[in-house]
C-alpha atoms as a PDB file:
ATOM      1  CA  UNK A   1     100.592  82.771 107.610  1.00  0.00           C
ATOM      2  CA  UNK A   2     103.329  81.319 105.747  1.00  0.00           C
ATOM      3  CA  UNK A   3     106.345  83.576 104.408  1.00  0.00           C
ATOM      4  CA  UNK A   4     105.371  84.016 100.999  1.00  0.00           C
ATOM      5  CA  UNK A   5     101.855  84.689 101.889  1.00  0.00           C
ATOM      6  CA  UNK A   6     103.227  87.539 103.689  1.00  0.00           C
ATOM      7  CA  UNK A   7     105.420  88.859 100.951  1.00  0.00           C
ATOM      8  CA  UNK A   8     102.371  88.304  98.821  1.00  0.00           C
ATOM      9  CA  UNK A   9     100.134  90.527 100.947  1.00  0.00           C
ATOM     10  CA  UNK A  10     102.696  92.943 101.053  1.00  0.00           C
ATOM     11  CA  UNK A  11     103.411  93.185  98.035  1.00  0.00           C
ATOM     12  CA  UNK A  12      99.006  93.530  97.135  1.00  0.00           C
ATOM     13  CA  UNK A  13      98.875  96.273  99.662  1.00  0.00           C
ATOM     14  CA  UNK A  14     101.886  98.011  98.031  1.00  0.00           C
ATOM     15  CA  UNK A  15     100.312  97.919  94.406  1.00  0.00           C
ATOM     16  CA  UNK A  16      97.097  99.662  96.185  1.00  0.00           C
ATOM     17  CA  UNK A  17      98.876 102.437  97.975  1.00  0.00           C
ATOM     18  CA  UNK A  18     100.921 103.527  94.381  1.00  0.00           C
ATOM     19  CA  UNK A  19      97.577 103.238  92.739  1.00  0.00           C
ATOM     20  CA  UNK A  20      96.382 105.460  95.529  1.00  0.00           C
ATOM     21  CA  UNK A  21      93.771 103.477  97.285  1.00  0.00           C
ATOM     22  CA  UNK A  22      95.147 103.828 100.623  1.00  0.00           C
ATOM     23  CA  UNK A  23      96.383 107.239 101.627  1.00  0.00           C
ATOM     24  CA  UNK A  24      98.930 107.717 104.347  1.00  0.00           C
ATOM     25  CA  UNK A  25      99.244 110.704 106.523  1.00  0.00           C
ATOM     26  CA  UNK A  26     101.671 111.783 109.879  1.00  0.00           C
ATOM     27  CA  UNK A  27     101.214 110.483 113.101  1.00  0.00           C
ATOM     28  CA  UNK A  28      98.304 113.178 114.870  1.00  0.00           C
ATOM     29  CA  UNK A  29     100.303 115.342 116.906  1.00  0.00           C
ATOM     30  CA  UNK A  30      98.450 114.680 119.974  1.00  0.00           C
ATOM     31  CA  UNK A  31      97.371 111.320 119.754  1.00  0.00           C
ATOM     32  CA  UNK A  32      99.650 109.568 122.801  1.00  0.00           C
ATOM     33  CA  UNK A  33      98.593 111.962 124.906  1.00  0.00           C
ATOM     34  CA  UNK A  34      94.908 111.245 124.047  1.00  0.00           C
ATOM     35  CA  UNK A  35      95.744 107.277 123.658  1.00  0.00           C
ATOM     36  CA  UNK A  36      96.891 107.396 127.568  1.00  0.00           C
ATOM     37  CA  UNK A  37      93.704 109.251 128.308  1.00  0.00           C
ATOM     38  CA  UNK A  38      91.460 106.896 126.333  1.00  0.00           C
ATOM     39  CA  UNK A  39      93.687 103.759 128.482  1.00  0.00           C
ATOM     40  CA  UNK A  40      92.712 105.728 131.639  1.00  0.00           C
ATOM     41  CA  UNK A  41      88.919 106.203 131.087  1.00  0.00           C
ATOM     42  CA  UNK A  42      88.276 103.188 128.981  1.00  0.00           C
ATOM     43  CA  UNK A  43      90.966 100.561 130.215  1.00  0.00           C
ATOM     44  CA  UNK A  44      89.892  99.201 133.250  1.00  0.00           C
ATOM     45  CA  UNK A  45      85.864  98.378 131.837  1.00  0.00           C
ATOM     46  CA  UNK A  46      86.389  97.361 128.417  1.00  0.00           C
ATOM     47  CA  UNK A  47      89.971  95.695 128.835  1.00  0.00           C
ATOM     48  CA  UNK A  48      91.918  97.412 125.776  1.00  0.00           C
ATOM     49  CA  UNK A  49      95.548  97.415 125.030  1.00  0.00           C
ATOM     50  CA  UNK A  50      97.828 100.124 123.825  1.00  0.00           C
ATOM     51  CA  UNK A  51      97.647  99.848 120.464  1.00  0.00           C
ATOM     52  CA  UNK A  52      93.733  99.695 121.075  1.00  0.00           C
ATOM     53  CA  UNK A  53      93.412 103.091 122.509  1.00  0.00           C
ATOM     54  CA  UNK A  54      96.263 104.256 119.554  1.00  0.00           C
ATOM     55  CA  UNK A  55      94.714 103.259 116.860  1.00  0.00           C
ATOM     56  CA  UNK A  56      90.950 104.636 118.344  1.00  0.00           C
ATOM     57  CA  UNK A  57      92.723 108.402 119.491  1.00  0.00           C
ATOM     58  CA  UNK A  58      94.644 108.469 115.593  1.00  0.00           C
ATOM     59  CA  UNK A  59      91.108 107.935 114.232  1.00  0.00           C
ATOM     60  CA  UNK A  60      89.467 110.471 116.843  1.00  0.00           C
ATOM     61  CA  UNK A  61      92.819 113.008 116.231  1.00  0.00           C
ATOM     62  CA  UNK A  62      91.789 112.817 112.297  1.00  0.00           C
ATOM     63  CA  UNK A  63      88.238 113.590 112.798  1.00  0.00           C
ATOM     64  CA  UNK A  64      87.356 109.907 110.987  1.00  0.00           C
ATOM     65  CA  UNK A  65      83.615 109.653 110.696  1.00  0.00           C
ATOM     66  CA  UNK A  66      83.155 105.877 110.980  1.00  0.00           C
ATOM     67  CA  UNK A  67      85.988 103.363 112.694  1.00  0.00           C
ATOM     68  CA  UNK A  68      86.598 100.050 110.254  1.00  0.00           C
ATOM     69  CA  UNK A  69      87.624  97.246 112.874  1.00  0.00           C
ATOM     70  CA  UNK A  70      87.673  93.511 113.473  1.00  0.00           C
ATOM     71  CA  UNK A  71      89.143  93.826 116.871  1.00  0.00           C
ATOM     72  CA  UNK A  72      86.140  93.699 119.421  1.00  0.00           C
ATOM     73  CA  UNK A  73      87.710  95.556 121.647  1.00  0.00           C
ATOM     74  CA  UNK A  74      88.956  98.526 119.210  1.00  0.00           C
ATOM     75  CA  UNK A  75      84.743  98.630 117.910  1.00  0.00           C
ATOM     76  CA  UNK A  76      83.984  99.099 121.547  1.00  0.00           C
ATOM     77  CA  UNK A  77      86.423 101.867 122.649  1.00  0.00           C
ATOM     78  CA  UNK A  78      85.698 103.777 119.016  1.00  0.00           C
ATOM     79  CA  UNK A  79      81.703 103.032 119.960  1.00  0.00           C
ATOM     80  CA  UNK A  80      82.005 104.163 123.850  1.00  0.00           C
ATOM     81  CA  UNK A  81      83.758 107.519 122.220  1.00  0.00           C
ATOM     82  CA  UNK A  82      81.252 108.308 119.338  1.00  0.00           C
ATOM     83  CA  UNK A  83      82.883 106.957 115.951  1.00  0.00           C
ATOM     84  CA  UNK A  84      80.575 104.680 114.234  1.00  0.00           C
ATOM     85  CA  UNK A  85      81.635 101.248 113.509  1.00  0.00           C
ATOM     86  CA  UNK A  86      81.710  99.780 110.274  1.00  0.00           C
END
């Protein structure tokens, strides 16, 4: 991805969060703790990294009802703890 691709992405996903398409919200207070749980339980088998098991306990922290992914890994830690895929 080129520069000004980048900027131009950016600058797209900007327009959608003041038009309030995206919605942002704090860090879940717990979710390390539960990320380095997730690593323990899950890393070994299904091979995840950090930001894997992060971005799967934020989701789980928030109550989420369905996980949108197009890391295979991510789908398969949210799967193995109950969010549905999409």
């Amino acid at each position: 991805m080129s520069a000004s691709e980048a900027q131009r992405i950016t600058l797209a996903f900007d327009g959608d969060l003041n038009r309030g398409l995206w919605l942002t919200c704090d860090m879940p207070e717990h979710a390390f703790e539960l990320c380095a749980e997730l690593g323990r339980r899950h890393g070994p088998k299904l091979g995840i990294r950090t930001l894997d098991s992060l971005n799967v306990a934020c989701a789980l922290e928030l109550k989420a009802e369905r996980f949108w992914t197009f890391d295979e890994r991510q789908a398969k830690l949210a799967k193995a703890e109950g969010l549905k895929i999409s």
